[in-house]
N, C-alpha and C. Protein backbone atom coordinates (compact mmCIF):
# COMPACT_ATOMS: atom_id res chain seq x y z
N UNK A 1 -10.45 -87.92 -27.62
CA UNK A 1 -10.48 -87.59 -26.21
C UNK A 1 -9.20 -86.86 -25.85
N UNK A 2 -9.28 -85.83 -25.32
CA UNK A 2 -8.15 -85.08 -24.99
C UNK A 2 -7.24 -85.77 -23.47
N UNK A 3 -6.26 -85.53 -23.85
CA UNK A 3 -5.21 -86.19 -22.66
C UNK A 3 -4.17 -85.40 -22.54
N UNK A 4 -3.13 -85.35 -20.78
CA UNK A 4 -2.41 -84.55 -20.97
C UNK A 4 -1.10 -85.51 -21.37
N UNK A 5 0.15 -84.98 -21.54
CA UNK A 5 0.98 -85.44 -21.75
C UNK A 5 1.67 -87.42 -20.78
N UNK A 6 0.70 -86.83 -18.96
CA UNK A 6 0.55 -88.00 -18.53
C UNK A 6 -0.65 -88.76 -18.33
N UNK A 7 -1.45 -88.81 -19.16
CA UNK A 7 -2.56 -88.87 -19.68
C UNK A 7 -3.50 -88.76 -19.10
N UNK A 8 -5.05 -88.81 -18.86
CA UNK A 8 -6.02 -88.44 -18.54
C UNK A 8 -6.39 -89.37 -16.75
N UNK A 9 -6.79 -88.43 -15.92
CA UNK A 9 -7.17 -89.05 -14.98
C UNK A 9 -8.13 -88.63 -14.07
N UNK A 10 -8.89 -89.32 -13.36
CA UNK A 10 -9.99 -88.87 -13.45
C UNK A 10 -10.11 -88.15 -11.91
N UNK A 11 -9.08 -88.27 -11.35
CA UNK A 11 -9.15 -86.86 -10.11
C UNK A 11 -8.73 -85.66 -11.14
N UNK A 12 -8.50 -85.50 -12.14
CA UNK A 12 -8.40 -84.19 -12.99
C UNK A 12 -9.07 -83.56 -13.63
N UNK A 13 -10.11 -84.23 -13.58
CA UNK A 13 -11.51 -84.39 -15.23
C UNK A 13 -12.31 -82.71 -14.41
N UNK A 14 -12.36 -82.13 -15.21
CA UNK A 14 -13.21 -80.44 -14.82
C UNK A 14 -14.14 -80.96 -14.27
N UNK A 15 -14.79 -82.11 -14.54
CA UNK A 15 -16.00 -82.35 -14.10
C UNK A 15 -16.41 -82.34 -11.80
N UNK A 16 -14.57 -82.67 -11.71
CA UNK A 16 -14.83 -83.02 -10.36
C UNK A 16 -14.58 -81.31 -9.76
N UNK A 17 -14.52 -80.05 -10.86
CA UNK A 17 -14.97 -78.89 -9.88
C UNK A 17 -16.71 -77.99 -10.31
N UNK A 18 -17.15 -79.20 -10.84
CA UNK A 18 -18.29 -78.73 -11.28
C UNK A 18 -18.90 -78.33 -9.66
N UNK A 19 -19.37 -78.93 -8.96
CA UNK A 19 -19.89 -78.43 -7.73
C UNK A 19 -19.65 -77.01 -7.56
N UNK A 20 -17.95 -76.37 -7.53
CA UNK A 20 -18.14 -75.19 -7.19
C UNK A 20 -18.44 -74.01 -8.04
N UNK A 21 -18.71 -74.69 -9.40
CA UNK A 21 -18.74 -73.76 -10.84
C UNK A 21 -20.58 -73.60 -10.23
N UNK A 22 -21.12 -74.67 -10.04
CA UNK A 22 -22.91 -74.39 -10.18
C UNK A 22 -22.60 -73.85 -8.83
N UNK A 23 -22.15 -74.11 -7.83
CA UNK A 23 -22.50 -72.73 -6.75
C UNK A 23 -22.27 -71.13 -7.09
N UNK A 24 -21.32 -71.40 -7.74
CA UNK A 24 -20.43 -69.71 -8.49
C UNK A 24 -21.96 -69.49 -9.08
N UNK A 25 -22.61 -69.93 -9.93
CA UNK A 25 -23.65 -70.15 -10.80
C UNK A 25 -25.10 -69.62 -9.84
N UNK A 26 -24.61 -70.19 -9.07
CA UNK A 26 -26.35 -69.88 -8.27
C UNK A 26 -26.28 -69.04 -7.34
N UNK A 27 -24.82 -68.14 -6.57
CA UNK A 27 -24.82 -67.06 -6.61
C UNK A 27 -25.09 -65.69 -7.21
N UNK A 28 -24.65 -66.10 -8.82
CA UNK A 28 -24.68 -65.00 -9.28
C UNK A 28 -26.16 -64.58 -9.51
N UNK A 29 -26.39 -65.35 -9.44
CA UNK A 29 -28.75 -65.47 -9.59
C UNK A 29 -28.79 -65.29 -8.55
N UNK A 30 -28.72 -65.69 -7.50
CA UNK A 30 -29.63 -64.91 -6.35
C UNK A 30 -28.97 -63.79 -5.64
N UNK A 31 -28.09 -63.03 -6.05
CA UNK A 31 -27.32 -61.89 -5.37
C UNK A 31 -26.68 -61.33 -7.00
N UNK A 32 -26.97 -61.08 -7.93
CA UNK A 32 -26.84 -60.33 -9.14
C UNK A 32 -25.72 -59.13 -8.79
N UNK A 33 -25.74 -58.20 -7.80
CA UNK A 33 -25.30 -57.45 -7.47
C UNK A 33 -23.69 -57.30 -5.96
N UNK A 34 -23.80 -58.90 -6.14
CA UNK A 34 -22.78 -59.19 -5.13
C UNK A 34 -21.37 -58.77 -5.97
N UNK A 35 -19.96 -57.98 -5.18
CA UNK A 35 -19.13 -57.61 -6.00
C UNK A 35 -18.50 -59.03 -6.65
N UNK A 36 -18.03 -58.58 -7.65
CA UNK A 36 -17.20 -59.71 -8.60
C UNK A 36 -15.95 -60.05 -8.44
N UNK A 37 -15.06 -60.80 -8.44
CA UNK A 37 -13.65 -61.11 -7.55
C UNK A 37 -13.42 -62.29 -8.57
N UNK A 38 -11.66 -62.72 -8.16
CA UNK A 38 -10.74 -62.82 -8.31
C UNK A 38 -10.87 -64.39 -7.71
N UNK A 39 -11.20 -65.43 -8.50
CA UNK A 39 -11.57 -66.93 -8.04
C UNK A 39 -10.60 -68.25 -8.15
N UNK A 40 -10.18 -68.60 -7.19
CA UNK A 40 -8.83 -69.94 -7.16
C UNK A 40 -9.89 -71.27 -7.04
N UNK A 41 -9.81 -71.93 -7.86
CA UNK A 41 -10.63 -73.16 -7.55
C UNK A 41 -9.36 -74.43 -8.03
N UNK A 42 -9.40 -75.35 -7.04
CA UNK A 42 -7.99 -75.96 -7.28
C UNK A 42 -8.55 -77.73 -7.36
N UNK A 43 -8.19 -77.89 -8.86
CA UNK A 43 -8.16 -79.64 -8.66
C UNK A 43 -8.43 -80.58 -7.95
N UNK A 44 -7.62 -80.47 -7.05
CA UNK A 44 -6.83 -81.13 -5.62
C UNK A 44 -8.02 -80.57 -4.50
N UNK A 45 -8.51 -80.12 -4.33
CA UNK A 45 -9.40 -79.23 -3.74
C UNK A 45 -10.98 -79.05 -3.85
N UNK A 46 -11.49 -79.93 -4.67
CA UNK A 46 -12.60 -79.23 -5.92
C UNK A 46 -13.70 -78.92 -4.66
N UNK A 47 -13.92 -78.98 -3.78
CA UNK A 47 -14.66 -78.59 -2.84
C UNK A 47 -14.65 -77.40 -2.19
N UNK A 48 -12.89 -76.63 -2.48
CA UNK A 48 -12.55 -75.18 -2.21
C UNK A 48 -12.86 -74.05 -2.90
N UNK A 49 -12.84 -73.05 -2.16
CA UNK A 49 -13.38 -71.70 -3.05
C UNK A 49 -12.66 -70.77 -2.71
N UNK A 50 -11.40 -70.04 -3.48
CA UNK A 50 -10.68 -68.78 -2.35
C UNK A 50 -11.52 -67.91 -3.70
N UNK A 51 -12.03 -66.69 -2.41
CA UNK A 51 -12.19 -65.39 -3.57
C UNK A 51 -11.44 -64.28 -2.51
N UNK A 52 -11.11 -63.34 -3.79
CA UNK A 52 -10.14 -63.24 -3.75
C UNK A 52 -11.09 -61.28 -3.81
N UNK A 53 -10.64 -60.66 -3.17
CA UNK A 53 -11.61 -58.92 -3.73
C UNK A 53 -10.55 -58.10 -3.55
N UNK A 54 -11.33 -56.90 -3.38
CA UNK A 54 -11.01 -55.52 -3.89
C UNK A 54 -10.97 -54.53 -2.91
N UNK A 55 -11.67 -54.84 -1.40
CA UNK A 55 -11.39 -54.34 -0.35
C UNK A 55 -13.23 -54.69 0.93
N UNK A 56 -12.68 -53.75 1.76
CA UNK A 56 -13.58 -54.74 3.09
C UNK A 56 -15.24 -54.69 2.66
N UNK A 57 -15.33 -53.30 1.72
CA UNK A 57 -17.28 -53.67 1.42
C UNK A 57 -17.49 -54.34 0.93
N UNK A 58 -16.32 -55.25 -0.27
CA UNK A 58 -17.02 -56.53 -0.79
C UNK A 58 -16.88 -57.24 -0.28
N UNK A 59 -16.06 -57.45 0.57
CA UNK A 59 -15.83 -59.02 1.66
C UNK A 59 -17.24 -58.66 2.90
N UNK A 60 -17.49 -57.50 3.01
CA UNK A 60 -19.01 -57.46 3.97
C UNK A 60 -19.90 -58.19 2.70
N UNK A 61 -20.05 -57.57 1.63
CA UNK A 61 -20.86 -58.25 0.99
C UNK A 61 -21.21 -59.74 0.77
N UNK A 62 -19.88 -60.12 0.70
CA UNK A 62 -20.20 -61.78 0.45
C UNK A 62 -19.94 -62.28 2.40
N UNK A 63 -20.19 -61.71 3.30
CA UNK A 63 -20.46 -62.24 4.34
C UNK A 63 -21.80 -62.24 4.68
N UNK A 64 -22.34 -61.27 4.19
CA UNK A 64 -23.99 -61.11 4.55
C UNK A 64 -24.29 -62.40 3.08
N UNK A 65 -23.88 -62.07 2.05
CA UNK A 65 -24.56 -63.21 0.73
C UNK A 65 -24.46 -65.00 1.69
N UNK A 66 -23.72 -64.93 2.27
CA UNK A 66 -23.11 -66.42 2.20
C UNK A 66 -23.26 -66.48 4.11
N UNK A 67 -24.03 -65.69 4.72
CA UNK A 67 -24.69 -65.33 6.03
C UNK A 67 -23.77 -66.10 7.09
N UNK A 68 -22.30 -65.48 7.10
CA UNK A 68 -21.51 -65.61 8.08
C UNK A 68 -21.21 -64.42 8.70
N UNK A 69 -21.41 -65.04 10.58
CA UNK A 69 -21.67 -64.13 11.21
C UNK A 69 -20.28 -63.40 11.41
N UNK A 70 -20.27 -61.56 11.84
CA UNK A 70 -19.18 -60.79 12.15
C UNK A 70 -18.21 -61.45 12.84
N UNK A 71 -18.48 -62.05 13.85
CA UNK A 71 -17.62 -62.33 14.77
C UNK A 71 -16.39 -63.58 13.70
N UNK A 72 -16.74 -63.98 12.73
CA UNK A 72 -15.99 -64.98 11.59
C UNK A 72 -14.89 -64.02 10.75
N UNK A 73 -15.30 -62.87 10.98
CA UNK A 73 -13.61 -62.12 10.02
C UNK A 73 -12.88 -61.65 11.17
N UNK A 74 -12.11 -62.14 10.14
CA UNK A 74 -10.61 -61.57 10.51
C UNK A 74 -9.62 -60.32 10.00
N UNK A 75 -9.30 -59.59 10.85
CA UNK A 75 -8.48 -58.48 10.09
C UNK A 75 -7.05 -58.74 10.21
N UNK A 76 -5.69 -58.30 9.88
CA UNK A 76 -4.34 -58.76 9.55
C UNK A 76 -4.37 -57.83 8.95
N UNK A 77 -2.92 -57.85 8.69
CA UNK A 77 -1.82 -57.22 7.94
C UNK A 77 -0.86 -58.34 7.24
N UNK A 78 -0.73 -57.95 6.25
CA UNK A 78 0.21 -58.42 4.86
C UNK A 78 1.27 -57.63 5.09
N UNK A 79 2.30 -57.93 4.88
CA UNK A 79 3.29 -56.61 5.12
C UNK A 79 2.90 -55.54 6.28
N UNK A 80 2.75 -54.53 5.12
CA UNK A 80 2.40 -52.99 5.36
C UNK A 80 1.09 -52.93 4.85
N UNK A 81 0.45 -53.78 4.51
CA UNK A 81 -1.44 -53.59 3.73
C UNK A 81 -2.03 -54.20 4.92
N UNK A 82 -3.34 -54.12 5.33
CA UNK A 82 -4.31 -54.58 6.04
C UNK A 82 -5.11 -55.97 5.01
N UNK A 83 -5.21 -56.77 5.77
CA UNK A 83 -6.19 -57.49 4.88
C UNK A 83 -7.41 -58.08 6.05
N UNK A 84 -8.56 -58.43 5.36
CA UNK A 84 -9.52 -59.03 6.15
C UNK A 84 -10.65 -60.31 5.55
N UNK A 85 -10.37 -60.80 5.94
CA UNK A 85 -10.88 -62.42 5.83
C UNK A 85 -11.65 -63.32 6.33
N UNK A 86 -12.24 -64.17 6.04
CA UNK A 86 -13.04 -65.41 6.61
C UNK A 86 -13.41 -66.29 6.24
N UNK A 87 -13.62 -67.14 6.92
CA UNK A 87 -13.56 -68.53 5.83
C UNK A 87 -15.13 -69.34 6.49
N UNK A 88 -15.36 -70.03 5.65
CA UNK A 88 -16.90 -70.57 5.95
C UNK A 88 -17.08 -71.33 4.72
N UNK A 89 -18.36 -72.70 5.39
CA UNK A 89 -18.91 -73.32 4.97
C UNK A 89 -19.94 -73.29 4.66
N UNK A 90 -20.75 -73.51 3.10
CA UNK A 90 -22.07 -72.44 2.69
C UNK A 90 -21.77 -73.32 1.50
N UNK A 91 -23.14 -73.40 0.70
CA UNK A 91 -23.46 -74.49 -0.27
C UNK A 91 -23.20 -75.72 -0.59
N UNK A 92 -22.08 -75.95 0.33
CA UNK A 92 -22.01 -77.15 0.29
C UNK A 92 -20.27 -77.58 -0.12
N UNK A 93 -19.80 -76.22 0.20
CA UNK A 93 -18.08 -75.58 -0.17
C UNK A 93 -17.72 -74.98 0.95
N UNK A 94 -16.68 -74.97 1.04
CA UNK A 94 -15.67 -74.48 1.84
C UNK A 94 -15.33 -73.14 1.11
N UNK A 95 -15.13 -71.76 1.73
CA UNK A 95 -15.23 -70.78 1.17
C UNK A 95 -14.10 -70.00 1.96
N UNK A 96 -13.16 -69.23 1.02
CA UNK A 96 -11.89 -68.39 2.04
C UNK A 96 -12.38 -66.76 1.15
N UNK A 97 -12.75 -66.09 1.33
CA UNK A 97 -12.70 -64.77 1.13
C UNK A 97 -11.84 -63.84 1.61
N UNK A 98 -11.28 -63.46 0.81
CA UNK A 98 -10.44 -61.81 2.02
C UNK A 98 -10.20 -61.02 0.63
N UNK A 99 -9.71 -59.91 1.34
CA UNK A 99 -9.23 -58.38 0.53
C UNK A 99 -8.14 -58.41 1.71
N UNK A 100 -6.75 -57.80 0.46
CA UNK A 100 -5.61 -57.16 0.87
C UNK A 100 -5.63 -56.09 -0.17
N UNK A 101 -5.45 -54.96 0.64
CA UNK A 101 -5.87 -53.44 0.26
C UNK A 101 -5.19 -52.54 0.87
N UNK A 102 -5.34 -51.06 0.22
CA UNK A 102 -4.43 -50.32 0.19
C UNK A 102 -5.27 -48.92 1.27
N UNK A 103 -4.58 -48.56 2.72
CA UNK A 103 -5.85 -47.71 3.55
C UNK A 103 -6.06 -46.60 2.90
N UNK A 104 -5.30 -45.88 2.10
CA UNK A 104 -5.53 -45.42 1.78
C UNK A 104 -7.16 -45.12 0.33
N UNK A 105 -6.89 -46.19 -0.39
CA UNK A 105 -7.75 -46.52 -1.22
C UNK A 105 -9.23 -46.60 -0.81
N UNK A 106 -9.80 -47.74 0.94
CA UNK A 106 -10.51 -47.36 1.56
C UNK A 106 -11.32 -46.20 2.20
N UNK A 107 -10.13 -45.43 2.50
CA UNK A 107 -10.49 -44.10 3.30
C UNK A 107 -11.22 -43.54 2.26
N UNK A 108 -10.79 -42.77 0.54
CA UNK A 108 -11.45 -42.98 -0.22
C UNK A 108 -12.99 -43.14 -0.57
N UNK A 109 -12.99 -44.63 -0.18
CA UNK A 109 -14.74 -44.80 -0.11
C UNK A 109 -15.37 -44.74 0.88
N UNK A 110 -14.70 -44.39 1.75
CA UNK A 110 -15.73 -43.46 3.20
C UNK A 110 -15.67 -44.61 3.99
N UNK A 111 -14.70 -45.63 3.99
CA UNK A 111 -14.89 -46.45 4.69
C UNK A 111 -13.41 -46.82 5.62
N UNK A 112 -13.38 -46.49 6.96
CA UNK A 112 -12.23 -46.28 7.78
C UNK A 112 -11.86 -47.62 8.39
């Protein structure tokens, strides 16, 4: 049985973020084409989900996948970057999505 150095315990066991691995799981089946991102799933947390993207069409995307309404993002600034975000409850997880991105990079994909 594997143990860590302070040995095994069972708020640590992978098993307690299985919940958000089979939601990750049953997204990717029913939205195949939802963009792919950048995923924090934390121990301490196993009920949390930060994803993490690439800019605002994939964060539209997983707002329509995970059917939280417009009025739920948020736009900000990081520094000097724009970012936009929202957070919601959906499968049965707590979910933080955002993109911090570059306007220029946006403008780009036709999207202002």
């Amino acid at each position: 049985m594997f143990q860590t150095d302070s040995g095994s315990q069972q708020g640590q066991a992978l098993a307690m973020q299985a919940p958000v691995l089979a939601r990750l799981a049953e997204l990717a089946v029913s939205y195949p084409s939802l963009p792919g991102a950048y995923f924090c799933i934390s121990r301490h947390c196993p009920r949390e989900l930060s994803v993490q993207l690439d800019g605002p069409v994939a964060v539209e995307a997983w707002r329509e996948a995970l059917d939280v309404p417009v009025e739920e993002v948020v736009m900000r600034r990081l520094g000097d970057r724009p970012s936009l975000e929202f957070r919601a409850a959906a499968y049965g997880l707590w979910f933080h999505v955002y993109a911090v991105y570059d306007q220029v990079g946006v403008a780009r994909q036709g999207v202002a």
